[in-house]
C-alpha atoms as a PDB file:
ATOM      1  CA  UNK A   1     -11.552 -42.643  27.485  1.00  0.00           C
ATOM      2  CA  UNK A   2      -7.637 -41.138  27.088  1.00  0.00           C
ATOM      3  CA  UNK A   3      -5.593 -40.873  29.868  1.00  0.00           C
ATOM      4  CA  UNK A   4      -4.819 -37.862  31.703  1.00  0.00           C
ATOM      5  CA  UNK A   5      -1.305 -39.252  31.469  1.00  0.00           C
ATOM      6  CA  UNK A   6      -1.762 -39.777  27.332  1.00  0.00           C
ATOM      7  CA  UNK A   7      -2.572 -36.034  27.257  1.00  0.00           C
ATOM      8  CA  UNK A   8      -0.475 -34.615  29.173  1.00  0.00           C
ATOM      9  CA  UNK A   9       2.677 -36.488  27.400  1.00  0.00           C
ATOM     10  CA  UNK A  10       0.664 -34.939  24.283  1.00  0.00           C
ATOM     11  CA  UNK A  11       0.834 -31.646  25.165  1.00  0.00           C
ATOM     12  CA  UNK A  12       4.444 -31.986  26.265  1.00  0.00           C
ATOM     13  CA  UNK A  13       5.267 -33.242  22.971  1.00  0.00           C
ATOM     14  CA  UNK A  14       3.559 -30.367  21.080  1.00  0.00           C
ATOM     15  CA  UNK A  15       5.490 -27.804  23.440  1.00  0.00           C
ATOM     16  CA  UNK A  16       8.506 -29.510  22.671  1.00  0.00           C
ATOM     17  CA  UNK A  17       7.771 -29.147  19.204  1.00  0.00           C
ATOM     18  CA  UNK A  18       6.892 -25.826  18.769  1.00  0.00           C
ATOM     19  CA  UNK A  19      10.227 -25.009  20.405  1.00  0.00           C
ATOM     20  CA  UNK A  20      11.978 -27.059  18.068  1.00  0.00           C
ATOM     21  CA  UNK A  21      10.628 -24.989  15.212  1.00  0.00           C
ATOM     22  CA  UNK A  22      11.629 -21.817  16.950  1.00  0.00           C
ATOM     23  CA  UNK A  23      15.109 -22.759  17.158  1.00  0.00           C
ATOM     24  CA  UNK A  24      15.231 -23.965  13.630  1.00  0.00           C
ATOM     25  CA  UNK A  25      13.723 -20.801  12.281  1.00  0.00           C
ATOM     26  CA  UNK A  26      16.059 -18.677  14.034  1.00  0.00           C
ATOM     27  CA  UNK A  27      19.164 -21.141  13.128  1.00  0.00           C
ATOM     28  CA  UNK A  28      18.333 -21.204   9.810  1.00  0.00           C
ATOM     29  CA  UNK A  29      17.678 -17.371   9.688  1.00  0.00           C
ATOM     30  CA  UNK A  30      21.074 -16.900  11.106  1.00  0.00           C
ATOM     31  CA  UNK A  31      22.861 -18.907   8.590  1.00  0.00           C
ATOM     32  CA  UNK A  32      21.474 -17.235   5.556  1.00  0.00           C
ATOM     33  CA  UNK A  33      19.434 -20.544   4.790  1.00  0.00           C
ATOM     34  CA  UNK A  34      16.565 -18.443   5.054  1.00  0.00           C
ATOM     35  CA  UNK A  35      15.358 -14.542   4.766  1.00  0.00           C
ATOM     36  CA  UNK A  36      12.849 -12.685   6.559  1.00  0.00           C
ATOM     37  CA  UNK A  37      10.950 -12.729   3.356  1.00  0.00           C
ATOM     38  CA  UNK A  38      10.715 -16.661   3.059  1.00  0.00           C
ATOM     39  CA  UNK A  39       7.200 -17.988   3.826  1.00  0.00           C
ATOM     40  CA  UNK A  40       9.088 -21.361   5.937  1.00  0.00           C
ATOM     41  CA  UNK A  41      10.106 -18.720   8.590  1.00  0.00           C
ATOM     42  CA  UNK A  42       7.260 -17.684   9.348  1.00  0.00           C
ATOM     43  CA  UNK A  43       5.158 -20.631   9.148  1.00  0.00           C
ATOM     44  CA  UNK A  44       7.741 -22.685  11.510  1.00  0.00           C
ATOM     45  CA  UNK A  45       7.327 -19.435  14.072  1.00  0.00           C
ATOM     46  CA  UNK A  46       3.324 -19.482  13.538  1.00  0.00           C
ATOM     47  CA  UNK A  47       3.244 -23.586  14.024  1.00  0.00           C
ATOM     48  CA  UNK A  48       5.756 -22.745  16.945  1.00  0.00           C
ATOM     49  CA  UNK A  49       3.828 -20.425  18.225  1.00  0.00           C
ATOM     50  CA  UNK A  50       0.161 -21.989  18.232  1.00  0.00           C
ATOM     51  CA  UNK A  51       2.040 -25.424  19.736  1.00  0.00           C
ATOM     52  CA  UNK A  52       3.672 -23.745  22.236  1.00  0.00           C
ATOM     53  CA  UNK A  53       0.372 -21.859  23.504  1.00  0.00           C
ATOM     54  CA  UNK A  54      -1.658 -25.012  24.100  1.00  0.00           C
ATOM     55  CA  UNK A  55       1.495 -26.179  25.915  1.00  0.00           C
ATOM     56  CA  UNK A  56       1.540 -23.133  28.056  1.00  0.00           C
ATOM     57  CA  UNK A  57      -2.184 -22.816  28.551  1.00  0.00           C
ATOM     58  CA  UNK A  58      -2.249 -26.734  29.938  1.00  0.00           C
ATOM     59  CA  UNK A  59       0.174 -25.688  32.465  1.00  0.00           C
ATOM     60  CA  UNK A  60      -1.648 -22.912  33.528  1.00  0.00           C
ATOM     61  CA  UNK A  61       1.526 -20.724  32.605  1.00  0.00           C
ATOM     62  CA  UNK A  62      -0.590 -17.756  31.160  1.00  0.00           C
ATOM     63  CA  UNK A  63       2.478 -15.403  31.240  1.00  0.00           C
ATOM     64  CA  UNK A  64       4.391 -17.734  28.854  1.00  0.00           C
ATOM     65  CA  UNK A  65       1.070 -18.469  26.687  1.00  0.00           C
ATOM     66  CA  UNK A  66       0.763 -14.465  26.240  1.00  0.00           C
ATOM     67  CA  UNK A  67       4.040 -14.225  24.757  1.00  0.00           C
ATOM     68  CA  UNK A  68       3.896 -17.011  22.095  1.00  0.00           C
ATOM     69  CA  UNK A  69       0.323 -15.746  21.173  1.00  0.00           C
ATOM     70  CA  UNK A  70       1.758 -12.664  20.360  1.00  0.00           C
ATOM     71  CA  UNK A  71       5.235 -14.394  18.939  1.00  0.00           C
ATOM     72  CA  UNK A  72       2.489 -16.086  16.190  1.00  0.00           C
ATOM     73  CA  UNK A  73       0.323 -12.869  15.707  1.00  0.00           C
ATOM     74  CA  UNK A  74       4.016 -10.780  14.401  1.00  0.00           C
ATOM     75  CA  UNK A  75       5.066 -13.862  12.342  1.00  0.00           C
ATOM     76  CA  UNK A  76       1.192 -13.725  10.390  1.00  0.00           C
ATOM     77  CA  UNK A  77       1.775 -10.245  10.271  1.00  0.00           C
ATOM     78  CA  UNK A  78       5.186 -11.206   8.856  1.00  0.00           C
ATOM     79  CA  UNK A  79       3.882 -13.634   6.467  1.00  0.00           C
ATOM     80  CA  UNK A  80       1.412 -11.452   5.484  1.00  0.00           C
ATOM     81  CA  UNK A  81       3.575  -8.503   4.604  1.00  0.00           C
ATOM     82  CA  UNK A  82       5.634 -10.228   2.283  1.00  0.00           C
ATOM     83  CA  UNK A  83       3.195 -12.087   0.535  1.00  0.00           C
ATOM     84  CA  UNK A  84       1.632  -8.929  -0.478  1.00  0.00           C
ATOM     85  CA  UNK A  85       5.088  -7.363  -1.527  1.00  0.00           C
ATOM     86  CA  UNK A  86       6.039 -10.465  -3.647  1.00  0.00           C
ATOM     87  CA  UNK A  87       2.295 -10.034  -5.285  1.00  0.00           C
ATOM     88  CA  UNK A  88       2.776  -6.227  -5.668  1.00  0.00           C
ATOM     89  CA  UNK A  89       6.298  -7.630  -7.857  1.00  0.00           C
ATOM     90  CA  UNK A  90       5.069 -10.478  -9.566  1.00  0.00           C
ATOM     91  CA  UNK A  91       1.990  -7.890 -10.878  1.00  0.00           C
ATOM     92  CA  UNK A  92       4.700  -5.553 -11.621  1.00  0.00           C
ATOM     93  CA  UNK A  93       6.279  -7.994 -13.188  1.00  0.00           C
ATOM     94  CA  UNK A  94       3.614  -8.881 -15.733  1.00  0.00           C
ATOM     95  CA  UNK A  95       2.838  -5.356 -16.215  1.00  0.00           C
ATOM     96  CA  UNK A  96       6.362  -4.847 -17.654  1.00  0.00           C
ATOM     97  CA  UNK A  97       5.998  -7.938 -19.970  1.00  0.00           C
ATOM     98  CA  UNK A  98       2.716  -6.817 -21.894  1.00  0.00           C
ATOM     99  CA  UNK A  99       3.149  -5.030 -24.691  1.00  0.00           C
ATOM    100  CA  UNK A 100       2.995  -1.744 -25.403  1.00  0.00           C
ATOM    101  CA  UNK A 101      -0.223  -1.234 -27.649  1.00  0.00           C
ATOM    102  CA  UNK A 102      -0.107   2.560 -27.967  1.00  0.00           C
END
Protein backbone atom coordinates (compact mmCIF):
# COMPACT_ATOMS: atom_id res chain seq x y z
CA UNK A 1 0.00 0.00 0.00
CA UNK A 2 1.51 3.89 -0.61
CA UNK A 3 2.32 5.87 2.10
CA UNK A 4 0.38 8.60 3.45
CA UNK A 5 3.75 10.32 3.45
CA UNK A 6 4.33 9.22 -0.56
CA UNK A 7 1.03 11.04 -1.22
CA UNK A 8 1.12 13.73 0.46
CA UNK A 9 4.80 14.71 -0.98
CA UNK A 10 2.70 13.89 -4.31
CA UNK A 11 0.26 16.25 -3.95
CA UNK A 12 2.76 18.86 -2.80
CA UNK A 13 4.62 18.33 -5.85
CA UNK A 14 1.59 18.73 -8.17
CA UNK A 15 0.67 22.08 -6.23
CA UNK A 16 4.02 23.17 -6.72
CA UNK A 17 3.68 22.51 -10.20
CA UNK A 18 0.68 23.96 -11.15
CA UNK A 19 2.08 27.17 -9.65
CA UNK A 20 5.03 26.92 -11.63
CA UNK A 21 2.94 26.97 -14.78
CA UNK A 22 1.04 29.96 -13.55
CA UNK A 23 4.00 31.98 -13.18
CA UNK A 24 5.40 30.94 -16.48
CA UNK A 25 2.22 31.73 -18.31
CA UNK A 26 1.97 35.05 -16.90
CA UNK A 27 5.95 35.69 -17.40
CA UNK A 28 5.85 34.69 -20.67
CA UNK A 29 2.58 36.68 -21.39
CA UNK A 30 4.30 39.69 -20.05
CA UNK A 31 7.27 39.48 -22.21
CA UNK A 32 5.47 39.22 -25.48
CA UNK A 33 6.68 35.45 -25.73
CA UNK A 34 3.20 34.69 -25.80
CA UNK A 35 -0.46 36.29 -26.70
CA UNK A 36 -3.71 35.79 -25.23
CA UNK A 37 -4.54 34.01 -28.39
CA UNK A 38 -1.74 31.25 -28.07
CA UNK A 39 -3.16 27.81 -27.12
CA UNK A 40 0.34 27.25 -24.51
CA UNK A 41 -1.27 30.00 -22.29
CA UNK A 42 -4.00 28.60 -21.72
CA UNK A 43 -3.17 25.08 -21.46
CA UNK A 44 -0.23 25.93 -18.80
CA UNK A 45 -3.22 27.98 -16.78
CA UNK A 46 -5.76 24.89 -17.31
CA UNK A 47 -2.82 22.20 -16.20
CA UNK A 48 -2.14 24.93 -13.43
CA UNK A 49 -5.28 25.12 -12.53
CA UNK A 50 -6.54 21.34 -12.30
CA UNK A 51 -2.93 20.67 -10.27
CA UNK A 52 -3.40 23.24 -8.06
CA UNK A 53 -7.12 22.11 -7.11
CA UNK A 54 -6.19 18.59 -6.04
CA UNK A 55 -3.46 20.38 -4.05
CA UNK A 56 -5.95 22.61 -2.41
CA UNK A 57 -8.70 20.06 -1.99
CA UNK A 58 -5.99 17.60 -0.01
CA UNK A 59 -5.48 20.36 2.34
CA UNK A 60 -8.87 20.90 2.95
CA UNK A 61 -8.29 24.62 1.71
CA UNK A 62 -11.72 24.81 -0.19
CA UNK A 63 -11.46 28.66 -0.46
CA UNK A 64 -8.18 28.35 -2.45
CA UNK A 65 -9.56 25.15 -4.49
CA UNK A 66 -12.69 27.49 -5.55
CA UNK A 67 -10.53 29.96 -7.04
CA UNK A 68 -8.24 27.77 -9.24
CA UNK A 69 -11.42 25.82 -10.36
CA UNK A 70 -12.67 28.82 -11.64
CA UNK A 71 -8.93 30.17 -12.76
CA UNK A 72 -9.15 26.73 -15.22
CA UNK A 73 -12.91 27.15 -16.21
CA UNK A 74 -11.87 31.16 -17.81
CA UNK A 75 -8.65 29.74 -19.36
CA UNK A 76 -11.07 26.72 -21.32
CA UNK A 77 -13.25 29.41 -21.98
CA UNK A 78 -10.13 31.21 -23.21
CA UNK A 79 -8.89 28.41 -25.20
CA UNK A 80 -12.02 27.87 -26.52
CA UNK A 81 -12.69 31.33 -27.84
CA UNK A 82 -9.77 31.53 -29.86
CA UNK A 83 -9.79 28.31 -31.31
CA UNK A 84 -13.04 29.09 -32.80
CA UNK A 85 -11.81 32.61 -34.07
CA UNK A 86 -8.62 31.09 -35.68
CA UNK A 87 -11.21 28.39 -37.38
CA UNK A 88 -13.68 31.20 -38.34
CA UNK A 89 -10.06 32.72 -40.28
CA UNK A 90 -8.55 29.77 -41.53
CA UNK A 91 -12.34 29.00 -43.24
CA UNK A 92 -12.20 32.49 -44.32
CA UNK A 93 -9.16 31.94 -45.49
CA UNK A 94 -9.96 29.10 -47.87
CA UNK A 95 -13.03 30.76 -48.90
CA UNK A 96 -10.92 33.60 -50.39
CA UNK A 97 -8.58 31.09 -52.20
CA UNK A 98 -11.35 29.16 -54.28
CA UNK A 99 -12.06 30.37 -57.32
CA UNK A 100 -14.51 32.32 -58.53
CA UNK A 101 -16.74 30.01 -60.85
CA UNK A 102 -19.45 32.53 -61.75
Amino acid sequence: MVSQTLISYSVQTLGWLGTLLFIVSYIQLNRGVWTLQDTRFHVYNILGSVFLVIDTVYDFSYAAAAANFFWGIVACYGLIKFRNQEKVKSDEFIESKKPNLI
